[in-house]
C-alpha atoms as a PDB file:
ATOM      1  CA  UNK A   1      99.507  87.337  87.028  1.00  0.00           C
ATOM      2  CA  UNK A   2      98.587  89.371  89.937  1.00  0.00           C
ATOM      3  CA  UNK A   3      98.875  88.549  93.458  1.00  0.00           C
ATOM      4  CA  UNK A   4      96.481  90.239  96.101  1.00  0.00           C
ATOM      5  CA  UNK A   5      98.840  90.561  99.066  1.00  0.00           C
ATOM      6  CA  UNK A   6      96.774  92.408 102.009  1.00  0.00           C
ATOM      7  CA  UNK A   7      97.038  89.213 104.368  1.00  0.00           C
ATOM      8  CA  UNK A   8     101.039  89.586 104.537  1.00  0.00           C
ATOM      9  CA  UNK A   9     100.664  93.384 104.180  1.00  0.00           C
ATOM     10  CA  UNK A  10      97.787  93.222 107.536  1.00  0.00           C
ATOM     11  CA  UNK A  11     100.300  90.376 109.195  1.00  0.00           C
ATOM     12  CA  UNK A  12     103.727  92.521 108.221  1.00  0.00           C
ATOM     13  CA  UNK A  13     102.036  95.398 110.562  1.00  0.00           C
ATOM     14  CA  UNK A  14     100.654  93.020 113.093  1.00  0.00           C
ATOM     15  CA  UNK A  15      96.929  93.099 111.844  1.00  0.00           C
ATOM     16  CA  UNK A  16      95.501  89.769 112.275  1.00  0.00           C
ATOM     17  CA  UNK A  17      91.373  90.041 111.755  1.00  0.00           C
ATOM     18  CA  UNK A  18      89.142  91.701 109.883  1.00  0.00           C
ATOM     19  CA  UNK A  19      87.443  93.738 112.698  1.00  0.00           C
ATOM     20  CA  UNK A  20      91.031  95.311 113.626  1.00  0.00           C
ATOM     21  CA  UNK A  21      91.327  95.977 109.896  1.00  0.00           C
ATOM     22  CA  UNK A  22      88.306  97.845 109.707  1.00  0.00           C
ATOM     23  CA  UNK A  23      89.029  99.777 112.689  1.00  0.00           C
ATOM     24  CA  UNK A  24      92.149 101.019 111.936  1.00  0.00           C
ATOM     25  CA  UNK A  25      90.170 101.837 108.598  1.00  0.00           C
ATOM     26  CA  UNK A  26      87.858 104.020 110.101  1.00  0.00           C
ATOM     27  CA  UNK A  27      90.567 105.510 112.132  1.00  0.00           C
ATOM     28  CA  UNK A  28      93.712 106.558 110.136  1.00  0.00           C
ATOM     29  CA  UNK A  29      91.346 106.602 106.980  1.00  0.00           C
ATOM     30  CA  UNK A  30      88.047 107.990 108.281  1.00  0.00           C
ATOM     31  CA  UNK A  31      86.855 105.168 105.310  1.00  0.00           C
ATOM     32  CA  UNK A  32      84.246 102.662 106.860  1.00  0.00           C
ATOM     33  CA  UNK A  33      84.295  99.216 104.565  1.00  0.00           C
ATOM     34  CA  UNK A  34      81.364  97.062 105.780  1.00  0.00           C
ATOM     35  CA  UNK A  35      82.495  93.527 106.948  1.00  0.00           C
ATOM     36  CA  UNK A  36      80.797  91.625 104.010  1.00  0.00           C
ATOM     37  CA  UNK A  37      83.720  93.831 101.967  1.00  0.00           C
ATOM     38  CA  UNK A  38      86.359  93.526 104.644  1.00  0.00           C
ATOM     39  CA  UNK A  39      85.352  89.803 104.831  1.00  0.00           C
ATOM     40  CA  UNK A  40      85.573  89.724 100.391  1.00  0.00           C
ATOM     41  CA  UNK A  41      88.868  91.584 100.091  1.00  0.00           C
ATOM     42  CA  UNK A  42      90.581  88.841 103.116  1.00  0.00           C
ATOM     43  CA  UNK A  43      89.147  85.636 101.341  1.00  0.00           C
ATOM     44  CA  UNK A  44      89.577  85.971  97.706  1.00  0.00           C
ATOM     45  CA  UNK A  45      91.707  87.758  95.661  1.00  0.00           C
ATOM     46  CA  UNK A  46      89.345  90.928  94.441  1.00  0.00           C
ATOM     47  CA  UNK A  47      88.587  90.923  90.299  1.00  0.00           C
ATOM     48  CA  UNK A  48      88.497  95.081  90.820  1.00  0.00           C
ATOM     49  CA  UNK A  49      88.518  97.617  93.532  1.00  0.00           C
ATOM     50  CA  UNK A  50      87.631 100.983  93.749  1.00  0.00           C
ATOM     51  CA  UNK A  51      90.268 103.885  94.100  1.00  0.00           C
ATOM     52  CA  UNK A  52      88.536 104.958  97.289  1.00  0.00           C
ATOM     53  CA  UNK A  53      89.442 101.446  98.966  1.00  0.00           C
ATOM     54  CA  UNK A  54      92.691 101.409  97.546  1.00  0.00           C
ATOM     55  CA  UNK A  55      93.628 104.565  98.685  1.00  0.00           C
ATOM     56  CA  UNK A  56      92.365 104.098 102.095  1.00  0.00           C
ATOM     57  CA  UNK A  57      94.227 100.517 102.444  1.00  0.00           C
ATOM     58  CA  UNK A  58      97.300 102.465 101.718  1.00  0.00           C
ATOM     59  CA  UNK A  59      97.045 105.123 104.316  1.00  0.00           C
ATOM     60  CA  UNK A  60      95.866 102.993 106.993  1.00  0.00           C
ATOM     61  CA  UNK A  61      98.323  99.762 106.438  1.00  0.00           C
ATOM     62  CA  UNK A  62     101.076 102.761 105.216  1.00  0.00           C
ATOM     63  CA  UNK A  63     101.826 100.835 102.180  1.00  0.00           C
ATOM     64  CA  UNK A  64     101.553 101.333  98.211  1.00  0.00           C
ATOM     65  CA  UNK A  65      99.265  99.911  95.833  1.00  0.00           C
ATOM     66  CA  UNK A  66     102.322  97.872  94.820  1.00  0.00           C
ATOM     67  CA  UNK A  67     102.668  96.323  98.194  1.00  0.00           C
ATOM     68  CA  UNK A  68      99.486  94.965  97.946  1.00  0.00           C
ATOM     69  CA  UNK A  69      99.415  93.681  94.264  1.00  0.00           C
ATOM     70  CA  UNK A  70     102.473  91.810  93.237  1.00  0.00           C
ATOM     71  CA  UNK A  71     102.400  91.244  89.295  1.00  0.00           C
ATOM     72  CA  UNK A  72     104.455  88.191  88.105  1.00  0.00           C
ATOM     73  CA  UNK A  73     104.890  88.399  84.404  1.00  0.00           C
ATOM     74  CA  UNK A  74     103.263  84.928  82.407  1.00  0.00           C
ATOM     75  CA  UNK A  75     106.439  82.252  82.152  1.00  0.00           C
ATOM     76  CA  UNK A  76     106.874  82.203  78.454  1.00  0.00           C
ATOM     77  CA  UNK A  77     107.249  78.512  76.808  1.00  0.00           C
ATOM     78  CA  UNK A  78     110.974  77.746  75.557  1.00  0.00           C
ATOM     79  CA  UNK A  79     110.793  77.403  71.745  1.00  0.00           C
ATOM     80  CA  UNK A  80     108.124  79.664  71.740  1.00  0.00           C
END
């Protein structure tokens, strides 16, 4: 299963809205993400993003892909 983490990554570095997000986006990233995606990526975990976004993310919130997507391997059924 994977986890979409960019809440605790955003709080970790003292980010705490979406607006501040963006800005620091647009600023360390030169990347502007519209707040209908800002809003989309903070409310739900995302089914697919683009390597653009991703990449940005990491440079502005100086993080890796795998700080923001934790996978936790399916629990496997004893006996099984």
């Amino acid at each position: 299963m994977l986890e979409w983490m960019l809440r605790k990554v955003m709080a970790a570095r003292g980010i705490w809205s979406g607006a501040e997000l963006a800005r620091i986006l647009q600023e360390k990233s030169d990347y502007p993400l519209s707040a209908p995606s800002i809003s989309a990526l903070l409310n739900q975990q995302p089914r697919q993003v683009k390597a653009e976004t991703l990449d940005a993310l990491c440079t502005a919130l100086e993080c890796t892909p795998s700080d923001l997507w934790v996978y936790t391997p399916p629990q496997k059924e004893k006996g099984a």
